[in-house]
PDB file of N, CA and C in Angstrom:
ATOM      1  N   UNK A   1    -243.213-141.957 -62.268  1.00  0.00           N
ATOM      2  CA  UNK A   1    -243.004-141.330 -63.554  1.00  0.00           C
ATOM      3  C   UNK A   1    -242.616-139.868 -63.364  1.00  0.00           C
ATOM      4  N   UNK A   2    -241.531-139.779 -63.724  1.00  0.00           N
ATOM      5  CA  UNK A   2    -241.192-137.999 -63.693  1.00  0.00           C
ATOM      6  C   UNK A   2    -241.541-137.092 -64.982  1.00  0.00           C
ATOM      7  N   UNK A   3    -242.214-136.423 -64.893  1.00  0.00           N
ATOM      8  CA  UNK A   3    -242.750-135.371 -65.760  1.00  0.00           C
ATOM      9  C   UNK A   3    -242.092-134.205 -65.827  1.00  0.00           C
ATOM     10  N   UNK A   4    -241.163-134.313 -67.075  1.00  0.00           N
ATOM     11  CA  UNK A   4    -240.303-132.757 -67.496  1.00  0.00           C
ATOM     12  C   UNK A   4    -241.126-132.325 -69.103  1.00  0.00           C
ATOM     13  N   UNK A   5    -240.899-130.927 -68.925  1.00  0.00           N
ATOM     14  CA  UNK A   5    -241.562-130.465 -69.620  1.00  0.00           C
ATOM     15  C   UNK A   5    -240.652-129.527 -70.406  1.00  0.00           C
ATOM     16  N   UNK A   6    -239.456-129.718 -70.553  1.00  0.00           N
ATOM     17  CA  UNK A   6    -238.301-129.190 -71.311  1.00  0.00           C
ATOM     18  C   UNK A   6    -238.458-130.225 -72.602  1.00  0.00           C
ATOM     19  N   UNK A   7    -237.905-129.416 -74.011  1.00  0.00           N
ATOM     20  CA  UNK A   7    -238.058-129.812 -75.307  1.00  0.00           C
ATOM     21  C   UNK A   7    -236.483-130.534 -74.954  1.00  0.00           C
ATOM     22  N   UNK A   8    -236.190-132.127 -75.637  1.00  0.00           N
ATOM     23  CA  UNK A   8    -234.788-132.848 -75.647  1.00  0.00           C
ATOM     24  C   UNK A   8    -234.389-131.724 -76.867  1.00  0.00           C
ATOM     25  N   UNK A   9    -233.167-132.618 -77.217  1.00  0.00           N
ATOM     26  CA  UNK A   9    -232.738-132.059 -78.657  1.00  0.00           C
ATOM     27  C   UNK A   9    -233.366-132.332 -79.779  1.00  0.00           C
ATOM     28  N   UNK A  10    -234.468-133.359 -80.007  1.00  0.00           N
ATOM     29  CA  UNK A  10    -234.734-133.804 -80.997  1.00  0.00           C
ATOM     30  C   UNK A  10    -236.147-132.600 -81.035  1.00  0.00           C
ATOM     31  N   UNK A  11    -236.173-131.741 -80.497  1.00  0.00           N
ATOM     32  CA  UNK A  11    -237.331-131.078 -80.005  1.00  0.00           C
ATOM     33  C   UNK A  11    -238.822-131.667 -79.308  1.00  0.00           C
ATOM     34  N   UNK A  12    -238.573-132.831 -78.777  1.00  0.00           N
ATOM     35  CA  UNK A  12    -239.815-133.326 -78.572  1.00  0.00           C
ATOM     36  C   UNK A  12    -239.796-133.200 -76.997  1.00  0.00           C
ATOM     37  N   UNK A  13    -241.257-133.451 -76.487  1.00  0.00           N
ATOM     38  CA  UNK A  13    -240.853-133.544 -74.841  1.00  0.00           C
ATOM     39  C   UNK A  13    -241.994-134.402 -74.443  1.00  0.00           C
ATOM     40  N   UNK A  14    -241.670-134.497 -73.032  1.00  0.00           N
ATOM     41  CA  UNK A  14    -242.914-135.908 -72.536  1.00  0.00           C
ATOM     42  C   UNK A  14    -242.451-137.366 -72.526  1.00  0.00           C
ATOM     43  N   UNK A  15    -243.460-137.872 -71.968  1.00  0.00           N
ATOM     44  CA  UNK A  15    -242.908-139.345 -71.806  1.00  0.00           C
ATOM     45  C   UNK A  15    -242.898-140.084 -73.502  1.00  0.00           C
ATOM     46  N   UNK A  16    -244.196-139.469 -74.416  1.00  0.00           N
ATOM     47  CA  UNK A  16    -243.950-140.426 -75.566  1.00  0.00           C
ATOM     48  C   UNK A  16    -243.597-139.051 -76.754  1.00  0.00           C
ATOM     49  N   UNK A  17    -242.772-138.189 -76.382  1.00  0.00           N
ATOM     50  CA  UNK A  17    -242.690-137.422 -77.469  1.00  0.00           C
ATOM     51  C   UNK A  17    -243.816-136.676 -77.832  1.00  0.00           C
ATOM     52  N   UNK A  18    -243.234-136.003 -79.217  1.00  0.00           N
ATOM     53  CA  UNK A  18    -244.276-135.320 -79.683  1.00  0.00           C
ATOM     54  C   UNK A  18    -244.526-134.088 -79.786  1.00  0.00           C
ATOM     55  N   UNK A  19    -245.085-133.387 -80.681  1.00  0.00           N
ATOM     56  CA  UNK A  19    -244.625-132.379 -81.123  1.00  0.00           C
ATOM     57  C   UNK A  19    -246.220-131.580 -81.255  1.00  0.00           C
ATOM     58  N   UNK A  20    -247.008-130.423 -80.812  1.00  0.00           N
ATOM     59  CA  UNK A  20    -247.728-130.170 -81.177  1.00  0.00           C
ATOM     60  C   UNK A  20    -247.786-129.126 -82.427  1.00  0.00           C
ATOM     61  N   UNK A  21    -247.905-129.629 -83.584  1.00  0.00           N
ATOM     62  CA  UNK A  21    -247.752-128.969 -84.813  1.00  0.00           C
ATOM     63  C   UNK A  21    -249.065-129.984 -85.716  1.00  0.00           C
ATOM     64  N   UNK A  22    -249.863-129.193 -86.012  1.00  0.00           N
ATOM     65  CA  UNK A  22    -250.801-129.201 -87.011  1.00  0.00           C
ATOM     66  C   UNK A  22    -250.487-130.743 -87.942  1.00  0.00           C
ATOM     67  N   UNK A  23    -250.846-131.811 -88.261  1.00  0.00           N
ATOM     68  CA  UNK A  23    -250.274-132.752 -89.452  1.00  0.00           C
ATOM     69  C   UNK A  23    -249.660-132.312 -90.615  1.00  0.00           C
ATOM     70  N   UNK A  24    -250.915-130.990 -91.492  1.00  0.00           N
ATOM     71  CA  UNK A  24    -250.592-130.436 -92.407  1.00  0.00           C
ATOM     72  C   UNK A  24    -249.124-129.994 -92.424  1.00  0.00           C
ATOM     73  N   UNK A  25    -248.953-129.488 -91.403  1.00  0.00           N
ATOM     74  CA  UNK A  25    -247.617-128.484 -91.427  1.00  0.00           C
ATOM     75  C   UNK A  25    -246.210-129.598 -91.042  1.00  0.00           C
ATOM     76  N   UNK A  26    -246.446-130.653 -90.609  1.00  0.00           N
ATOM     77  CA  UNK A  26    -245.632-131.288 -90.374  1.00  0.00           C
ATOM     78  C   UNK A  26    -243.718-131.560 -91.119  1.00  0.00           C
ATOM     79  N   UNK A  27    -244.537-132.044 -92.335  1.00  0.00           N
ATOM     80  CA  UNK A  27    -243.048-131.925 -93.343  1.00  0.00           C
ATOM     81  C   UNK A  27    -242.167-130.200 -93.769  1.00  0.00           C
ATOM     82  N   UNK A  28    -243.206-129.373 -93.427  1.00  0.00           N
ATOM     83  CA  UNK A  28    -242.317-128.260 -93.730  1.00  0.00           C
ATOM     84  C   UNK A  28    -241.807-127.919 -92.374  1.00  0.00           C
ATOM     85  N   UNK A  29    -242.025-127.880 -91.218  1.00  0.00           N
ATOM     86  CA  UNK A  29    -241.608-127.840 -89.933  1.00  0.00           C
ATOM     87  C   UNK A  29    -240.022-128.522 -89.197  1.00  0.00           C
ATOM     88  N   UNK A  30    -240.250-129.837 -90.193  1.00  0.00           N
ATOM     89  CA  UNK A  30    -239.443-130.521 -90.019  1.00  0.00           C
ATOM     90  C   UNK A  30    -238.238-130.604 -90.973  1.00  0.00           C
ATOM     91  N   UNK A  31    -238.551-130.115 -92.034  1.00  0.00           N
ATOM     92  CA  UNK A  31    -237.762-129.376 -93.036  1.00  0.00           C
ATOM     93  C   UNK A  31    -237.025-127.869 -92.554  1.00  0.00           C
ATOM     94  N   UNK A  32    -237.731-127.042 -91.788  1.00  0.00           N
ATOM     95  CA  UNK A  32    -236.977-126.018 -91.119  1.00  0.00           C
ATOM     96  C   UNK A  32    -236.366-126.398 -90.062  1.00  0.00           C
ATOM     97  N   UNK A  33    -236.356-127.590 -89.091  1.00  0.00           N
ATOM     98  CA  UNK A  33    -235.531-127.963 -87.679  1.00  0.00           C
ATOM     99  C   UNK A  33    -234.283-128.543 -88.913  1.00  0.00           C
ATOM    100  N   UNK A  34    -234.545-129.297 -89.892  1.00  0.00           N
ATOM    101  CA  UNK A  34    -233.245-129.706 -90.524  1.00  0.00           C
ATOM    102  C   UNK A  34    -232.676-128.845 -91.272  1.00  0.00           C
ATOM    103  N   UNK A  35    -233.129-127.558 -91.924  1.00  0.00           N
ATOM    104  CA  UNK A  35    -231.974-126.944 -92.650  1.00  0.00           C
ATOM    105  C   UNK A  35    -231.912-125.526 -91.415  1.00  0.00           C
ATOM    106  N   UNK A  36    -232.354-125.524 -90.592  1.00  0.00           N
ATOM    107  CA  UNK A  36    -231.701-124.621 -89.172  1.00  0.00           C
ATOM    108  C   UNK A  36    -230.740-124.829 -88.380  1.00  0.00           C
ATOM    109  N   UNK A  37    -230.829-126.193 -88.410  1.00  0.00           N
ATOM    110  CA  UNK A  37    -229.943-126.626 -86.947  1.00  0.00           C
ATOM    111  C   UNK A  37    -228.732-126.062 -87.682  1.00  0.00           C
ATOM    112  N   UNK A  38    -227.823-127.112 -88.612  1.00  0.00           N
ATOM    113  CA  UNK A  38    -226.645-126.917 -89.473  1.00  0.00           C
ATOM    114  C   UNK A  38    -226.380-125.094 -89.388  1.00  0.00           C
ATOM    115  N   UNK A  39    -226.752-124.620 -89.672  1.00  0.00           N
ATOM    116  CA  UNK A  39    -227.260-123.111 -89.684  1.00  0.00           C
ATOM    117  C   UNK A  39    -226.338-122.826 -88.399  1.00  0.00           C
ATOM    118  N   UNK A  40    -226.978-122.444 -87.576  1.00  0.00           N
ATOM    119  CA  UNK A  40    -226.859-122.254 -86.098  1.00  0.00           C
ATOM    120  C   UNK A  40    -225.771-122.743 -85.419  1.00  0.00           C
ATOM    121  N   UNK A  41    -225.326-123.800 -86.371  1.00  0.00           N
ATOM    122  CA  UNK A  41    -224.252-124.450 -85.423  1.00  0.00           C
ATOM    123  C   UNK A  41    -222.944-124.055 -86.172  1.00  0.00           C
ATOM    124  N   UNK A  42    -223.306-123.447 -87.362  1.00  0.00           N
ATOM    125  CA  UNK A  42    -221.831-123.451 -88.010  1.00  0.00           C
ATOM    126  C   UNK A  42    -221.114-122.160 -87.085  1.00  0.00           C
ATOM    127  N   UNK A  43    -220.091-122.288 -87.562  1.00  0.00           N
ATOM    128  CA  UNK A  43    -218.558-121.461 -87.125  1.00  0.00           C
ATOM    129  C   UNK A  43    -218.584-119.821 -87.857  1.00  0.00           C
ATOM    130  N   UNK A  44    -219.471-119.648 -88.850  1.00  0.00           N
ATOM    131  CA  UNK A  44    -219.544-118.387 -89.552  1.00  0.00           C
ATOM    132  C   UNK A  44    -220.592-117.914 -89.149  1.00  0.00           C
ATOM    133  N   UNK A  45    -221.575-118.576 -89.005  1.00  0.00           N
ATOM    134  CA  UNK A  45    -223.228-118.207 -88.173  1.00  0.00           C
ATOM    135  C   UNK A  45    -222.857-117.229 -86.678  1.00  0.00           C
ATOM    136  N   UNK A  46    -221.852-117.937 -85.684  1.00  0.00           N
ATOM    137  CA  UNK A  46    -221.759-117.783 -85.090  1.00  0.00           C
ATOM    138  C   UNK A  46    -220.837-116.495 -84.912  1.00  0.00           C
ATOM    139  N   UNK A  47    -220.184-116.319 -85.664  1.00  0.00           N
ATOM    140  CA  UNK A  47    -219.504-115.268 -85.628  1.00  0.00           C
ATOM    141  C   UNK A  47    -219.669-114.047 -85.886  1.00  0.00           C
TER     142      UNK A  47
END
């Protein structure tokens, strides 16, 4: 079993994923990885 400890893209890392973030906080967390990414990636962001 190889053990990396780099986040993928989906931000998770480890053999089964996973994210250490509180339950509570979960949906707003995941609400900021989805209206960030778009963000970050656009062509005007970047510029």
């Amino acid at each position: 079993m190889k053990e990396s400890y780099f986040v993928d893209e989906k931000g998770f890392y480890g053999e089964f994923g996973g994210a250490y973030v509180p339950e509570i906080l979960y949906a707003t967390v995941r609400n900021l990885q989805e209206t960030y990414k778009p963000i970050v990636e656009s062509a005007e962001f970047k510029q």
